[in-house]
C-alpha atoms as a PDB file:
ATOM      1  CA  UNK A   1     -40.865 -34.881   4.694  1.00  0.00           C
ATOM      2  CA  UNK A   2     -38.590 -37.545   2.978  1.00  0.00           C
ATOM      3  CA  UNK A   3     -36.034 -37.341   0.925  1.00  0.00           C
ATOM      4  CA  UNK A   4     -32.762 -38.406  -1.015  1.00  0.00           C
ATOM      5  CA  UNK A   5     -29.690 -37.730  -2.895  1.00  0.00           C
ATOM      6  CA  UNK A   6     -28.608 -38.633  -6.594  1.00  0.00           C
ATOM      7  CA  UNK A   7     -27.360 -37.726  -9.694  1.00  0.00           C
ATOM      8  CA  UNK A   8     -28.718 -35.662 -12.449  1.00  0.00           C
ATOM      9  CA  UNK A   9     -28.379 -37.879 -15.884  1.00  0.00           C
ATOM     10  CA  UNK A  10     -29.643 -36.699 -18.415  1.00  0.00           C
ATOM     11  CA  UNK A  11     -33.221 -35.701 -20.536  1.00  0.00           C
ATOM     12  CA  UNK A  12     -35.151 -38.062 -22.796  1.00  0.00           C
ATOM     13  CA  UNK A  13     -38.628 -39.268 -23.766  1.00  0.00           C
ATOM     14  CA  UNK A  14     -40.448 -41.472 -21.627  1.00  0.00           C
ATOM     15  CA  UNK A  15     -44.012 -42.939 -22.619  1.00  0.00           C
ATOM     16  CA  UNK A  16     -46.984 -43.720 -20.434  1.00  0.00           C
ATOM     17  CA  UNK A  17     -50.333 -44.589 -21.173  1.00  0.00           C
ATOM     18  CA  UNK A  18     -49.640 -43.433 -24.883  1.00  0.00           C
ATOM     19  CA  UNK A  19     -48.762 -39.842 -23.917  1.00  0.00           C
ATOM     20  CA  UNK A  20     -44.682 -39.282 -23.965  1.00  0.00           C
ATOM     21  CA  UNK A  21     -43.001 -37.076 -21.701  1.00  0.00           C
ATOM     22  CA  UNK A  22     -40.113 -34.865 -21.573  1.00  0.00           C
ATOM     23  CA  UNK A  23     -38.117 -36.595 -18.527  1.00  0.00           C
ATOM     24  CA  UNK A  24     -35.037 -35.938 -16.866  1.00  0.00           C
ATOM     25  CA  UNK A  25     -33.344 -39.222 -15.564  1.00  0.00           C
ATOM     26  CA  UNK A  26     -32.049 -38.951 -11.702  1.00  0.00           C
ATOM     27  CA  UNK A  27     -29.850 -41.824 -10.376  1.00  0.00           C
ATOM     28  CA  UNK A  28     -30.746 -41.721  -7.251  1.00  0.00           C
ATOM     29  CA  UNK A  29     -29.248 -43.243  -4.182  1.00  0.00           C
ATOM     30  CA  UNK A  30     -28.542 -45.741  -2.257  1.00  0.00           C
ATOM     31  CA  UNK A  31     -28.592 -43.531   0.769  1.00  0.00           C
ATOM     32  CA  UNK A  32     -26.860 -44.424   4.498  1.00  0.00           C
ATOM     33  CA  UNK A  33     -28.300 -42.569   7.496  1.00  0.00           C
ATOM     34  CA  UNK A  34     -25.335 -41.363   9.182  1.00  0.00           C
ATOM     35  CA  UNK A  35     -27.119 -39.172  11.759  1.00  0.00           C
ATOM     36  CA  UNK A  36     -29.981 -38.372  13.850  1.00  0.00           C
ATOM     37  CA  UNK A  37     -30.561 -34.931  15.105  1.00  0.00           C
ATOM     38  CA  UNK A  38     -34.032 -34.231  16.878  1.00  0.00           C
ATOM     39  CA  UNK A  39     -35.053 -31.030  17.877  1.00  0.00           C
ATOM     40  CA  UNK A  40     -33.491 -30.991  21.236  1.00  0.00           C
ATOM     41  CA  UNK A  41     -30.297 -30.955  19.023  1.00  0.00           C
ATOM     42  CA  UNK A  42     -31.086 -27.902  17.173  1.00  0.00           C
ATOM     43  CA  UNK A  43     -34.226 -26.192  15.682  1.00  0.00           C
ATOM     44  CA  UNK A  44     -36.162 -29.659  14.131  1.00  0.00           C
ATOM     45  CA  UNK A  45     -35.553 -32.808  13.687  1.00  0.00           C
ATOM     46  CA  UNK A  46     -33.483 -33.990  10.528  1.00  0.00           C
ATOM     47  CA  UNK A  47     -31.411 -37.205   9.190  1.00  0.00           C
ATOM     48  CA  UNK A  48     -27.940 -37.061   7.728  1.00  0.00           C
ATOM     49  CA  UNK A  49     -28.154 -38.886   4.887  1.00  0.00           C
ATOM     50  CA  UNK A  50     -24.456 -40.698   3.153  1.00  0.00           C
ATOM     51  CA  UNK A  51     -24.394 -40.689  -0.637  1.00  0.00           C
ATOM     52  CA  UNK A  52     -21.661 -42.142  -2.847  1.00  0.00           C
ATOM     53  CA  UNK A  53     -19.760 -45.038  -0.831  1.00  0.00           C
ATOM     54  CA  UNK A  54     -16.088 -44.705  -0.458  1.00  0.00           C
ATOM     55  CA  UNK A  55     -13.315 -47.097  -0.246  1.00  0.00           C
ATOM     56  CA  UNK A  56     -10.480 -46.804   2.837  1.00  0.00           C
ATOM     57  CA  UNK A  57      -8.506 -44.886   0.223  1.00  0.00           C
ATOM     58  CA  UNK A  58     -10.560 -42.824  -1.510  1.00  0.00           C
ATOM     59  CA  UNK A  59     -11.954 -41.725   1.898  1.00  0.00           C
ATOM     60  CA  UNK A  60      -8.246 -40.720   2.958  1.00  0.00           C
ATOM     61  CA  UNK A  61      -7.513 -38.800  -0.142  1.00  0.00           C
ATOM     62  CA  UNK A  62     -11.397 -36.699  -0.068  1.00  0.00           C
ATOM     63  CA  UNK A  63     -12.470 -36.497   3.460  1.00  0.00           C
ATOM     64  CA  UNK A  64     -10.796 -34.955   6.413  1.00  0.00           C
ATOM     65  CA  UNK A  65     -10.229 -36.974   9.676  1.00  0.00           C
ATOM     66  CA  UNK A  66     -12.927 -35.177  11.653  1.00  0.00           C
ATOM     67  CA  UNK A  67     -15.658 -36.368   8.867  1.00  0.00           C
ATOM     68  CA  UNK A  68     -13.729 -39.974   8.846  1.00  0.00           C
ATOM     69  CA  UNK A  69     -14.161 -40.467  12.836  1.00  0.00           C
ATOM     70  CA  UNK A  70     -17.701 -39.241  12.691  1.00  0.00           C
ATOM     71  CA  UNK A  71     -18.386 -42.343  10.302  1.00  0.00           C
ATOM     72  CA  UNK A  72     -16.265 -44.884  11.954  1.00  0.00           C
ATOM     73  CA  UNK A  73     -18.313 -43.551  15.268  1.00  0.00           C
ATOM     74  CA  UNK A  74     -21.818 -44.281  13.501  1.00  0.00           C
ATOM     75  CA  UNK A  75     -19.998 -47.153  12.333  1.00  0.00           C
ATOM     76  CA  UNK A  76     -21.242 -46.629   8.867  1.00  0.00           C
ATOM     77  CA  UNK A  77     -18.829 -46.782   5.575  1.00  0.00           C
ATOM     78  CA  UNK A  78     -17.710 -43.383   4.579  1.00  0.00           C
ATOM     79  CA  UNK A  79     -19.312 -41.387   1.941  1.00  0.00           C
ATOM     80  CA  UNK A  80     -18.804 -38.529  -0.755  1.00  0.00           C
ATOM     81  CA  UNK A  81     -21.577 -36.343  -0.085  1.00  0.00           C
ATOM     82  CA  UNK A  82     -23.732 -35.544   2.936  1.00  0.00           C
ATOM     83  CA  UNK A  83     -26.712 -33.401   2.958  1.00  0.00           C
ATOM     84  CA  UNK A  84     -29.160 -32.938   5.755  1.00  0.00           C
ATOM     85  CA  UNK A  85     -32.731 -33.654   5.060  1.00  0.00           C
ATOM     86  CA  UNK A  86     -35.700 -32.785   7.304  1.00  0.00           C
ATOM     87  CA  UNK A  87     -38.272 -35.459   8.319  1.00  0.00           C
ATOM     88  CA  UNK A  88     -41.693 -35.313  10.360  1.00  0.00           C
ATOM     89  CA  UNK A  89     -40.764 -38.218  12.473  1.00  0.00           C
ATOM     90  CA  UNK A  90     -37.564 -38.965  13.549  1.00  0.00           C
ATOM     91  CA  UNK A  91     -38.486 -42.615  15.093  1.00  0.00           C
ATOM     92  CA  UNK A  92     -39.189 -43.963  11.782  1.00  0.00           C
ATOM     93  CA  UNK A  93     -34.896 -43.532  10.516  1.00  0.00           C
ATOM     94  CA  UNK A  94     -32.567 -45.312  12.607  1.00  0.00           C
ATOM     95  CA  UNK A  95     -28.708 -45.140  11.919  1.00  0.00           C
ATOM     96  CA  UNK A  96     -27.441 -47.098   9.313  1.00  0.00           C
ATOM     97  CA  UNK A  97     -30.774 -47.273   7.393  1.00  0.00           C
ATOM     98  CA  UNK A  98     -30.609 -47.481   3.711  1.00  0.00           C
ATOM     99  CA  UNK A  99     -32.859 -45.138   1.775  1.00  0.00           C
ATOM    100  CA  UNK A 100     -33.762 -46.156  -1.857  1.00  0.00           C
ATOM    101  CA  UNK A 101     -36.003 -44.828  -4.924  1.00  0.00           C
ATOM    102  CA  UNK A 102     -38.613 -47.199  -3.456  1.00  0.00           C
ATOM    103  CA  UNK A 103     -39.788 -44.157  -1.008  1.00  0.00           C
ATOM    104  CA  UNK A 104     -41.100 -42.511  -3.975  1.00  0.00           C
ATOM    105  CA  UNK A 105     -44.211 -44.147  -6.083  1.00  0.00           C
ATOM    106  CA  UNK A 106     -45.611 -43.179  -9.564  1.00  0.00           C
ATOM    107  CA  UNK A 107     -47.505 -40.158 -10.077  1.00  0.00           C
ATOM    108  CA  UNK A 108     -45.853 -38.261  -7.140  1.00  0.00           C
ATOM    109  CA  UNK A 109     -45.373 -35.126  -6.254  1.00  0.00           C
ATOM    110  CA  UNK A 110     -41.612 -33.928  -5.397  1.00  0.00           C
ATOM    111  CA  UNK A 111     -39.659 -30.882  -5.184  1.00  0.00           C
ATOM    112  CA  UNK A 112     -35.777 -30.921  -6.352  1.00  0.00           C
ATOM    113  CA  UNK A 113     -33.483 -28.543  -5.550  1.00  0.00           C
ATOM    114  CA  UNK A 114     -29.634 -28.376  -7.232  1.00  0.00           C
ATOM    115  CA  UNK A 115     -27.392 -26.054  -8.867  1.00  0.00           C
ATOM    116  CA  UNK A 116     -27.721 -24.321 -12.313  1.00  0.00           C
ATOM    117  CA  UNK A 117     -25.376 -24.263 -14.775  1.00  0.00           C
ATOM    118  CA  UNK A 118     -22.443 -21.737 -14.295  1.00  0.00           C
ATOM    119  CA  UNK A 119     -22.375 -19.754 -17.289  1.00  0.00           C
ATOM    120  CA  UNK A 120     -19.699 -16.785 -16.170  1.00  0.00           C
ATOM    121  CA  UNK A 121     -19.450 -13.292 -16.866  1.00  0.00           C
ATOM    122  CA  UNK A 122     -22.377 -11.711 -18.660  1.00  0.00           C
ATOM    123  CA  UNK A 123     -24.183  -8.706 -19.620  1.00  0.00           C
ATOM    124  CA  UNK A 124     -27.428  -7.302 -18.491  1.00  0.00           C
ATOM    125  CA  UNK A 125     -29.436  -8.237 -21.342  1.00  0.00           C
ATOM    126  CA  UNK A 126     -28.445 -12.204 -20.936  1.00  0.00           C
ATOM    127  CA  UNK A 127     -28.812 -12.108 -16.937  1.00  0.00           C
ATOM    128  CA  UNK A 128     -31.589  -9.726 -16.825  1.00  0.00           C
ATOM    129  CA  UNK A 129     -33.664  -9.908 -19.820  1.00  0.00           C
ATOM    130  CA  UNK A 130     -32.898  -6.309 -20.627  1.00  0.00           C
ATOM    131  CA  UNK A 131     -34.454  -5.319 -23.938  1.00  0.00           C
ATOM    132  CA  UNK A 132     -31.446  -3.300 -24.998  1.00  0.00           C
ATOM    133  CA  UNK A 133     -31.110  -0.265 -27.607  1.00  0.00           C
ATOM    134  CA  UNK A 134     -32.205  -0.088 -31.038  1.00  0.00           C
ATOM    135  CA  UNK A 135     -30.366  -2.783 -33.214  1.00  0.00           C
ATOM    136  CA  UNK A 136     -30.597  -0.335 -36.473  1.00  0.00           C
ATOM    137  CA  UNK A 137     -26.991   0.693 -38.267  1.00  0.00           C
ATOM    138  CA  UNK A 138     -26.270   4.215 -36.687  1.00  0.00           C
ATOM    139  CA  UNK A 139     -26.741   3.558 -33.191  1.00  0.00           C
ATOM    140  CA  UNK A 140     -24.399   3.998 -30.598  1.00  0.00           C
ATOM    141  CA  UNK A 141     -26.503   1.953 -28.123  1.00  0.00           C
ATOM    142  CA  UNK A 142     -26.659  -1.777 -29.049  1.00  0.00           C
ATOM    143  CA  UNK A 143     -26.537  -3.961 -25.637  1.00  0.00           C
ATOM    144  CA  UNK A 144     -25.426  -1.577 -23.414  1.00  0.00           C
ATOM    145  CA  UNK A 145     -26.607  -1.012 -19.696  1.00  0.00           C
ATOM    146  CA  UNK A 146     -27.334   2.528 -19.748  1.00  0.00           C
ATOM    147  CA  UNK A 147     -27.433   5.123 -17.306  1.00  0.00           C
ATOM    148  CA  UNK A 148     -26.580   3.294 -13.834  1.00  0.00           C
ATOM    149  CA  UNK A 149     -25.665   6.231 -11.871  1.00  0.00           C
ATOM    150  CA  UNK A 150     -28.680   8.790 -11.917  1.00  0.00           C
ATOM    151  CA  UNK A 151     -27.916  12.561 -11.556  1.00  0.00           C
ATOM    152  CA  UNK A 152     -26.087  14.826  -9.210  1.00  0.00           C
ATOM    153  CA  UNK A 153     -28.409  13.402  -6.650  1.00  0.00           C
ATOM    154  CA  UNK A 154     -27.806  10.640  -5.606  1.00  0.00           C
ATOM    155  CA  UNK A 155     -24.729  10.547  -7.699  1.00  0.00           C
ATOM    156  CA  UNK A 156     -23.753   6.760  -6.763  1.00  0.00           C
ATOM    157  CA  UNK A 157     -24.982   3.081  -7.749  1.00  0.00           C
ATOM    158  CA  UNK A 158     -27.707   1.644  -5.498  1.00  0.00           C
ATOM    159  CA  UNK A 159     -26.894  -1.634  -3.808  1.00  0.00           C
ATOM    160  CA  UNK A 160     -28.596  -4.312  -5.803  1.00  0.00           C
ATOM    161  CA  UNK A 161     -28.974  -2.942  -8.954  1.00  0.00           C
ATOM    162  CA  UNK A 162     -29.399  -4.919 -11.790  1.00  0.00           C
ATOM    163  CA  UNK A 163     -25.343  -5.361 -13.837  1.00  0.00           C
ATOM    164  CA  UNK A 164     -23.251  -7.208 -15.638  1.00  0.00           C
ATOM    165  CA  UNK A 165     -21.674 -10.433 -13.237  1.00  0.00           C
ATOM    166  CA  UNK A 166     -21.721 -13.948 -12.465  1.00  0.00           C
ATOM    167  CA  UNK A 167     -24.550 -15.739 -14.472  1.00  0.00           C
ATOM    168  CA  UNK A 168     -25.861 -18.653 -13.531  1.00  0.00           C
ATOM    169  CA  UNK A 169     -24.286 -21.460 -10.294  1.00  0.00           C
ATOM    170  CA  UNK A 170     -27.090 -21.057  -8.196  1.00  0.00           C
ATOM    171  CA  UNK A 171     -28.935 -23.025  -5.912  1.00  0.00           C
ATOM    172  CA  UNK A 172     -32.590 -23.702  -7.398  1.00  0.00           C
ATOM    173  CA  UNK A 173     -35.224 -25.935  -6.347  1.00  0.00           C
ATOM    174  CA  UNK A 174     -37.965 -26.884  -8.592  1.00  0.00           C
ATOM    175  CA  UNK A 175     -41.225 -27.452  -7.335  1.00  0.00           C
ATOM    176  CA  UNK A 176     -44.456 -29.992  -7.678  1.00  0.00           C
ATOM    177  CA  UNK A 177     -42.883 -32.004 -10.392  1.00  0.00           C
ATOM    178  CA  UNK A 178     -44.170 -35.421 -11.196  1.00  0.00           C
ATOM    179  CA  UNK A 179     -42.606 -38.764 -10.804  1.00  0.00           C
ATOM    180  CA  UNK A 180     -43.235 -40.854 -13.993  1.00  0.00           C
ATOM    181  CA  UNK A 181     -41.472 -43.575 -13.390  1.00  0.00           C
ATOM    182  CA  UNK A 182     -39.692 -45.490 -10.606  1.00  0.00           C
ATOM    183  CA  UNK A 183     -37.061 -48.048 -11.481  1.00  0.00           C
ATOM    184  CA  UNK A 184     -36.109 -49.772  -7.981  1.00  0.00           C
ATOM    185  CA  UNK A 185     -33.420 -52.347  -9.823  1.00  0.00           C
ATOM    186  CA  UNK A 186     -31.641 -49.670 -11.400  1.00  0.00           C
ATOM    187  CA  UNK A 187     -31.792 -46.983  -8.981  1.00  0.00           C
ATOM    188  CA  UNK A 188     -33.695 -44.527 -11.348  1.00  0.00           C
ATOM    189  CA  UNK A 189     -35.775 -41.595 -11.434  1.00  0.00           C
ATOM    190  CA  UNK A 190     -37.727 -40.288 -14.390  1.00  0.00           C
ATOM    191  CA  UNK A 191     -39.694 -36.996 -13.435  1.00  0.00           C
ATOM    192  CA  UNK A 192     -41.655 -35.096 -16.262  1.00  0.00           C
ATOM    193  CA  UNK A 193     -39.535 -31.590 -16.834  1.00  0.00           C
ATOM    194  CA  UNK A 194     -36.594 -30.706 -16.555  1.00  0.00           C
ATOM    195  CA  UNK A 195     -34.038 -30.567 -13.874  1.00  0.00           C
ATOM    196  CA  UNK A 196     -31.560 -27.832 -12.161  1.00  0.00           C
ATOM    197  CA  UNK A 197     -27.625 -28.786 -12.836  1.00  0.00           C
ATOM    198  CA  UNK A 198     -25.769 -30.052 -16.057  1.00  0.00           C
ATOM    199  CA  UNK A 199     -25.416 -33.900 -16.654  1.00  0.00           C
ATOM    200  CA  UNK A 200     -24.049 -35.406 -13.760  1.00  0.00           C
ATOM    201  CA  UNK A 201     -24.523 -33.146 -11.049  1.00  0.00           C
ATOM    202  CA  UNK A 202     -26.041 -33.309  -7.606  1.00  0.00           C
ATOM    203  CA  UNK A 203     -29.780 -33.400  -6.903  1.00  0.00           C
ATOM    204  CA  UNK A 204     -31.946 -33.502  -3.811  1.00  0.00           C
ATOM    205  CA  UNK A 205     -35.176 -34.709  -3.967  1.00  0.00           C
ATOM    206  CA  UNK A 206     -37.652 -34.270  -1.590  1.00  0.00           C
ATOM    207  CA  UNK A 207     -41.439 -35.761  -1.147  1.00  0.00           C
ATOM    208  CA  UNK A 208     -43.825 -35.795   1.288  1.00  0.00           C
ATOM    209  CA  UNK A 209     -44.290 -38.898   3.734  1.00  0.00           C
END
């Protein structure tokens, strides 16, 4: 496994051998390995990888001391995010290591997981699908849930049943999508489809070695 951390920009167009695509732009990386943990350490072996360079200051006001020492003690800059990412073999990621687009070539396959949009309260027919009563002047029974609590037996709601709640501000990874093109000056990402997250959030992409 490889991997690395970035951005979520935005969709557009790209064109390739005269077809065009429907892309989603990732800025992605420069990474820092900040850690090593083998499978002595835990259950496999994985890299910490640093996204998002801070100054002195900025690393005062966002990180706690714990996370501060831990980077002076890898003496490696401090940096926004961390996220752990699995490898096959540890030998080939030494400490300090910086991890760019370049791991990734055209025409790959990658998997990218990140967070969908938060969309707040909402009603079973938008988080569920449901189909919903009869839209016809008269009814009583529009978008309603309908009956949720069966009959004298069992007389209660089952855990899990499908309600109104929280829609959307998940975690979601997208598999097998394609790598159109890789921009190593710029930093950028262009995979064909779209993308967990809105504009500017975090992505994780993940290949194989």
């Amino acid at each position: 496994m490889k991997g690395i951390i970035g951005r979520k920009l935005g969709m557009t167009t790209v064109y390739r051998d005269g077809v065009s695509y429907g892309a989603t732009i990732i800025k992605a990386g420069p990474c820092t390995v900040v850690q090593k943990k083998t499978a002595s350490d835990g259950e496999y072996d994985a890299i910490r990888l640093g996204f998002e360079e801070l100054s002195e200051n900025r690393a005062k006001k966002l990180l706690t001391k714990p996370i501060r020492k831990s980077f002076e003690a890898a003496n490696v800059k401090p940096h926004r995010i961390i996220k752990e990412i699995r490898v096959d073999n540890i030998d080939n990621y030494n400490v300090g290591d910086v991890i760019t687009v370049s791991i990734f070539s055209d025409g790959e396959k990658v998997d990218i997981s990140g967070k969908s949009k938060g969309k707040g309260f909402a009603g079973a027919m938008k988080r569920w699908n449901f189909k919903g009563g009869e839209a016809s002047h008269g009814s009583k029974f529009h978008r309603e849930l309908g009956s949720v609590g069966q009959h004298t037996d069992p007389a209660k709601i089952w855990k899990g049943k499908k309600m109104p709640g929280r829609y959307g501000n998940e975690s979601i990874t997208i598999k097998n999508l394609e790598v159109i093109v890789v921009d190593e000056e710029n930093g950028l990402l262009a995979v064909n489809g779209s993308v967990p997250g809105a504009r500017g959030s975090l992505v994780v992409v993940k290949g194989k070695e």
